[in-house]
C-alpha atoms as a PDB file:
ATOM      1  CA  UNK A   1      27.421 -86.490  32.543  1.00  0.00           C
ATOM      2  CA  UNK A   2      25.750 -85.888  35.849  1.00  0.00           C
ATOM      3  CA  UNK A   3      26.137 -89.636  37.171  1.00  0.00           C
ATOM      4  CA  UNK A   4      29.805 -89.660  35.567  1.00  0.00           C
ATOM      5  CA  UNK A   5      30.409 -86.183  38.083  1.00  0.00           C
ATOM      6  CA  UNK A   6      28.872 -87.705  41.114  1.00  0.00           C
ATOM      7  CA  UNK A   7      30.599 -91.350  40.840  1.00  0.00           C
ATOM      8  CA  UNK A   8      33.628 -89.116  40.619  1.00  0.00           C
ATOM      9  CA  UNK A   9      32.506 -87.164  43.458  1.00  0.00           C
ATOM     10  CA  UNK A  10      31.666 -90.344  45.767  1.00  0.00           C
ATOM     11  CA  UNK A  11      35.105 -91.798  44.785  1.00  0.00           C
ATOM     12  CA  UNK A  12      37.055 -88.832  45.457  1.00  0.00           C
ATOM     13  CA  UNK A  13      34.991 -88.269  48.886  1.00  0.00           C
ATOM     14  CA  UNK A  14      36.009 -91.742  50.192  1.00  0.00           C
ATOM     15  CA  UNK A  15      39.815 -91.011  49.158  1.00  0.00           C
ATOM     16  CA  UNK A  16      39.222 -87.891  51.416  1.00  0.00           C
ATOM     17  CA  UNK A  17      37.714 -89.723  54.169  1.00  0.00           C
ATOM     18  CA  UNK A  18      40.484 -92.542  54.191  1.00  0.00           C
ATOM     19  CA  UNK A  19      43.220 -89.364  53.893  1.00  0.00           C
ATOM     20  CA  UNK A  20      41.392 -88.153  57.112  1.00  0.00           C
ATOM     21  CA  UNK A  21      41.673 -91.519  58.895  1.00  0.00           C
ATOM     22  CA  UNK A  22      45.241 -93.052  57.884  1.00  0.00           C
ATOM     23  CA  UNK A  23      47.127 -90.235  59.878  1.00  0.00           C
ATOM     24  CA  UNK A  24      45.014 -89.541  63.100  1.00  0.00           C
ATOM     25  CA  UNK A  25      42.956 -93.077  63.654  1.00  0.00           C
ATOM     26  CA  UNK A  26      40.292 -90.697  64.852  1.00  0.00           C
ATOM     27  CA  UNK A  27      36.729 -91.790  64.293  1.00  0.00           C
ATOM     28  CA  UNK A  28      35.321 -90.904  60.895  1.00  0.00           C
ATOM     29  CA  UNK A  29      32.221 -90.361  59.886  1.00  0.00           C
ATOM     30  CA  UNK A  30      31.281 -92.013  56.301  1.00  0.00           C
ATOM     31  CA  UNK A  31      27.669 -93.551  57.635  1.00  0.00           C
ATOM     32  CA  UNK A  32      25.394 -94.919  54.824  1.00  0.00           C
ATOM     33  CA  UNK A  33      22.408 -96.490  56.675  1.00  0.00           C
ATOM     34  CA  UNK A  34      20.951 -94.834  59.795  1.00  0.00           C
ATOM     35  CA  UNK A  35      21.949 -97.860  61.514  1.00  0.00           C
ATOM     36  CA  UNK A  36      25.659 -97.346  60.867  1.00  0.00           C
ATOM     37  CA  UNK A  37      25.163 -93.701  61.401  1.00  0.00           C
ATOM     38  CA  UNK A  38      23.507 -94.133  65.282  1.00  0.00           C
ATOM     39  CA  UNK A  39      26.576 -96.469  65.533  1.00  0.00           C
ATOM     40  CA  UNK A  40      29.357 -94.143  65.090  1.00  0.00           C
ATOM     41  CA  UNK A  41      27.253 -91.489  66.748  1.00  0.00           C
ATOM     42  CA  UNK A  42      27.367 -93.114  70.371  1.00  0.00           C
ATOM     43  CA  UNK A  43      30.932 -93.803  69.540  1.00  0.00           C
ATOM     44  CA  UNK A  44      32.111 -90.161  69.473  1.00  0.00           C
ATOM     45  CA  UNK A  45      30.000 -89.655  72.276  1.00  0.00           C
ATOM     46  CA  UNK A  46      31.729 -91.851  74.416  1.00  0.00           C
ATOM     47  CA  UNK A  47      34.783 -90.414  72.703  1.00  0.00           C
ATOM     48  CA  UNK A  48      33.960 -86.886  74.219  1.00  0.00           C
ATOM     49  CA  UNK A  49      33.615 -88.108  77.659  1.00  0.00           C
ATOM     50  CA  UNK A  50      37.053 -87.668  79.778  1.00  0.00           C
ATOM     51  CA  UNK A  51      39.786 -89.773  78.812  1.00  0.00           C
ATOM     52  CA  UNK A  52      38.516 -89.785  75.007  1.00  0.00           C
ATOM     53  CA  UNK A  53      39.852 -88.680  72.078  1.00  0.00           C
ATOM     54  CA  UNK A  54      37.593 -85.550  72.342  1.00  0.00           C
ATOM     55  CA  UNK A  55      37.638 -84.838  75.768  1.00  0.00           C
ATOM     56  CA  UNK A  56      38.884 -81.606  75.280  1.00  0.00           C
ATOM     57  CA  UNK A  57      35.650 -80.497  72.905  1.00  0.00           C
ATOM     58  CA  UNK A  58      34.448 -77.082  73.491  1.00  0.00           C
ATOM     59  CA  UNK A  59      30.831 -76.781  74.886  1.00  0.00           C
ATOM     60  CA  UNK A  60      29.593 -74.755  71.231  1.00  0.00           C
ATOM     61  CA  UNK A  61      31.629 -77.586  69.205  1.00  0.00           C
ATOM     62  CA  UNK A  62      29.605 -80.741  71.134  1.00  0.00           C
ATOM     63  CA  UNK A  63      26.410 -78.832  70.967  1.00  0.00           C
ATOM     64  CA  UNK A  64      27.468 -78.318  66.586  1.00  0.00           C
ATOM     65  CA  UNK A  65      28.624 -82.331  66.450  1.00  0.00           C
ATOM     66  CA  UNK A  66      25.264 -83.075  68.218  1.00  0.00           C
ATOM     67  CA  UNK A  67      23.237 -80.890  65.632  1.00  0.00           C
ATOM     68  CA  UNK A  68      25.389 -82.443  62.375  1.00  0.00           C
ATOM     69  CA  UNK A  69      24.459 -85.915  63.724  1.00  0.00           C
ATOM     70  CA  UNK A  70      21.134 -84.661  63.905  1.00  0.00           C
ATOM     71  CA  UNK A  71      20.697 -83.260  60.431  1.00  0.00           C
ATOM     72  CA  UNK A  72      22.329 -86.711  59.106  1.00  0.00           C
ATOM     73  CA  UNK A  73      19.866 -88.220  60.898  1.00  0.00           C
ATOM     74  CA  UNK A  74      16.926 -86.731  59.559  1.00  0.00           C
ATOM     75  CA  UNK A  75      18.489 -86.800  55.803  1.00  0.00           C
ATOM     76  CA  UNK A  76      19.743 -90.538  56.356  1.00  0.00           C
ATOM     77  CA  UNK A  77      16.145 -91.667  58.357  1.00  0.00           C
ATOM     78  CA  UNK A  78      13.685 -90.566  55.461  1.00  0.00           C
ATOM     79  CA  UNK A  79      15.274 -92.433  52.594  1.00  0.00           C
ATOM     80  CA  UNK A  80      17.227 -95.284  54.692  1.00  0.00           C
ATOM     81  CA  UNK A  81      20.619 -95.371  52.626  1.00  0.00           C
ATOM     82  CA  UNK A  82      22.132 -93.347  50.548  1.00  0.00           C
ATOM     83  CA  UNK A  83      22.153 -95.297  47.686  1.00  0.00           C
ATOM     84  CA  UNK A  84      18.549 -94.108  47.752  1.00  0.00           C
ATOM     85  CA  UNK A  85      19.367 -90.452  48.231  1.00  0.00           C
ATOM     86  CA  UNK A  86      19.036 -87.821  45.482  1.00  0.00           C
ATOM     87  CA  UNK A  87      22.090 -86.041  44.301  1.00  0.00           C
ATOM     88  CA  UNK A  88      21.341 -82.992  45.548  1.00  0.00           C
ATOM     89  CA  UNK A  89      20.773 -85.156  49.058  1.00  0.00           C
ATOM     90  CA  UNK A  90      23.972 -86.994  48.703  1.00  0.00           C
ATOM     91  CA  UNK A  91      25.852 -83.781  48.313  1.00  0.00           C
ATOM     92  CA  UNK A  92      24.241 -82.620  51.525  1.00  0.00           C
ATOM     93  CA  UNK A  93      25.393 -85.568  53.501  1.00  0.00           C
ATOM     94  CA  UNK A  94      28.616 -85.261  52.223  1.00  0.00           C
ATOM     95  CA  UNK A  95      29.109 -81.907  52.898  1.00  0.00           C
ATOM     96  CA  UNK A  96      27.577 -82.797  56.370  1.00  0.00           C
ATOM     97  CA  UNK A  97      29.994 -85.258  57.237  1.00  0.00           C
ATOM     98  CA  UNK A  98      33.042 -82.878  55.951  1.00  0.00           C
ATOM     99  CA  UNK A  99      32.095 -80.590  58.120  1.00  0.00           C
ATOM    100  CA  UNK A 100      31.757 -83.077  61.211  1.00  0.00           C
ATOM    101  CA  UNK A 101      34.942 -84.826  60.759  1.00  0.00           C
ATOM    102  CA  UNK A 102      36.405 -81.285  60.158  1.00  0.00           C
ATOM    103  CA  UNK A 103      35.332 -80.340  63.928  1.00  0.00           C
ATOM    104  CA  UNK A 104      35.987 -83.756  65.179  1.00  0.00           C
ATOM    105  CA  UNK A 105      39.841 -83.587  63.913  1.00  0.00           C
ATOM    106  CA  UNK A 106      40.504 -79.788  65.289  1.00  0.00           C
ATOM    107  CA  UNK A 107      39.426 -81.711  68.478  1.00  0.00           C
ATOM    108  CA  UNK A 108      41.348 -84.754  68.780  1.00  0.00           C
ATOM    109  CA  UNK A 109      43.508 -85.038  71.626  1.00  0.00           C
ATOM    110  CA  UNK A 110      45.971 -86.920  69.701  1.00  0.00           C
ATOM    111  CA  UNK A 111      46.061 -84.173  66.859  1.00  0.00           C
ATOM    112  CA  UNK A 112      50.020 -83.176  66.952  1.00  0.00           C
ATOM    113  CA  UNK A 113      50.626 -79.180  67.154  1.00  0.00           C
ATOM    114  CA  UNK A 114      53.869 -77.574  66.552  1.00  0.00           C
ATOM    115  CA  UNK A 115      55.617 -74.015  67.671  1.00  0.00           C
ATOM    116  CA  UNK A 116      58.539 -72.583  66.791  1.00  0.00           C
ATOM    117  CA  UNK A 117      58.937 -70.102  70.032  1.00  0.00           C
ATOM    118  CA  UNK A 118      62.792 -68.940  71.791  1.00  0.00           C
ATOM    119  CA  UNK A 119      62.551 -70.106  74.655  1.00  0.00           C
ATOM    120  CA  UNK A 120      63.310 -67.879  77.645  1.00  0.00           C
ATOM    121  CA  UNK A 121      66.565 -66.523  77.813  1.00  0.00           C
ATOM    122  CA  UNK A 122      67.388 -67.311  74.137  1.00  0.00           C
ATOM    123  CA  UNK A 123      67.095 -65.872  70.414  1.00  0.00           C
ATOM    124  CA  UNK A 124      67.205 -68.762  68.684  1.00  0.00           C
ATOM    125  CA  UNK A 125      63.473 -70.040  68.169  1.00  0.00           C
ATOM    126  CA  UNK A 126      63.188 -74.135  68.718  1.00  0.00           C
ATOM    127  CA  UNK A 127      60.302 -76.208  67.181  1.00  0.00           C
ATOM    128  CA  UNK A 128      58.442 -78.001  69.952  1.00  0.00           C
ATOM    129  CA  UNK A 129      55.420 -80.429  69.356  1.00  0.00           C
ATOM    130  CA  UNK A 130      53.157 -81.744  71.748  1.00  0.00           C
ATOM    131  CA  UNK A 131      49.175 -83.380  71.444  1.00  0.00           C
ATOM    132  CA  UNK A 132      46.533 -81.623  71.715  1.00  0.00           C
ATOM    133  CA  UNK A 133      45.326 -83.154  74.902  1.00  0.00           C
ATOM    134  CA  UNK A 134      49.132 -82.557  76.509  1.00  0.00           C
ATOM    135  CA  UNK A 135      48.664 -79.039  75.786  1.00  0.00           C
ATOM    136  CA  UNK A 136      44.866 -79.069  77.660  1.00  0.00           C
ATOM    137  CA  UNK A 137      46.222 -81.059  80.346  1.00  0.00           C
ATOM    138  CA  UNK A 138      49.018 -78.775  81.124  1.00  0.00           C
ATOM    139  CA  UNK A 139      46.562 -75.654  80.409  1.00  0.00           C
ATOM    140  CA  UNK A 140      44.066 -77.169  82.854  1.00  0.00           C
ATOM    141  CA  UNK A 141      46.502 -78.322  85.455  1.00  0.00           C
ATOM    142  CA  UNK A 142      48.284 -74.575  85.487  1.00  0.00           C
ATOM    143  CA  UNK A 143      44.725 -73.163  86.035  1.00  0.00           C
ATOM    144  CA  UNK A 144      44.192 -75.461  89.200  1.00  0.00           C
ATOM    145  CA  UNK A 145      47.624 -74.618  90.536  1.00  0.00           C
ATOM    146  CA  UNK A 146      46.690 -70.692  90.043  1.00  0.00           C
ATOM    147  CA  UNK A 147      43.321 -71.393  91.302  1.00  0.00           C
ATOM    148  CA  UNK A 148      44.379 -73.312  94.575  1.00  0.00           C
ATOM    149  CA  UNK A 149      47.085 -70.288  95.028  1.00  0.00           C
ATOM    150  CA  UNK A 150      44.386 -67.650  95.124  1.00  0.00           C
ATOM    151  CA  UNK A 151      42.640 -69.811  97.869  1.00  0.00           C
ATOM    152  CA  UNK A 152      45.586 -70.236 100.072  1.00  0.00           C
ATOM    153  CA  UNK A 153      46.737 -66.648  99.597  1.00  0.00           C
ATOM    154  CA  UNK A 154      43.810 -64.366  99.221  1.00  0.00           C
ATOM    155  CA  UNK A 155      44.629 -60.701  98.211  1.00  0.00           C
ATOM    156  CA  UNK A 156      44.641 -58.037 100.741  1.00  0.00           C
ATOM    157  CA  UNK A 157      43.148 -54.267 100.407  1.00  0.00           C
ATOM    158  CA  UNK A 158      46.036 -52.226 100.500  1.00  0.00           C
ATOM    159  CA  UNK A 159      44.031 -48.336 102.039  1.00  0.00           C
ATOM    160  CA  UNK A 160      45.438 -45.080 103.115  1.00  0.00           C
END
């Protein structure tokens, strides 16, 4: 019964995995050998740099992907595959990897988000949808404009 549940479980996880994939082509993490695992590891990492798919990772989020890595490392590196992990060990790694690819995905600069807003000077609400990284961009770019402003046009002290 308990093999029956887990080849379930290992079926139904890649079905999950290829769900994640097929929609975003972001980088998914299903490693099985520490090899393959230190593969797609320097992968996202190059991913987070600028101009990747992560770019726009928060500072906590890259310090949690760096600490899921290295828990997968440490379950993956004592037993070498999991073919040789323990249920209760393959679980773990799964549930690992979920969790990764969950934070990986909320950070993908080609992850599509839509609004329904009215836009100024109307009552009727419009759906917009833009990437991620269009939305950080134009985030980012508004705070250098605001920034540069404040530089070129320093506040006075109003006194008596």
């Amino acid at each position: 019964m308990r093999v029956r549940f887990l080849g379930l479980f290992l079926s139904l996880s890649m079905l999950a995995t290829d769900a994640l994939a097929a929609p975003a082509d972001a980088t998914v993490v299903n490693a099985r050998t520490p090899d393959e695992l230190a593969a797609v590891r320097a992968e996202v990492v190059e991913e987070m740099a600028d101009g990747g798919h992560y770019e726009f990772i928060s500072k906590p989020h890259r310090e949690q992907v760096e600490h899921l890595f290295d828990d997968m490392q440490a379950l993956l590196g004592r037993k070498g595959s999991v073919e040789a992990l323990s249920d209760d060990e393959r679980l773990k790694l799964f549930n690992l990897q979920e969790q990764l690819n969950g934070v990986l995905t909320n950070s993908d600069s080609r992850r599509v988000v839509c609004e329904r807003a009215a836009p100024t000077g109307s009552l009727i609400a419009v759906k917009t949808c833009r990437t991620y990284g269009e939305i950080e961009r134009q985030r980012r770019e508004k705070d250098r404009y605001l920034d540069e402003m404040k530089r070129q046009h320093p506040q006075t002290k109003r006194g008596n």
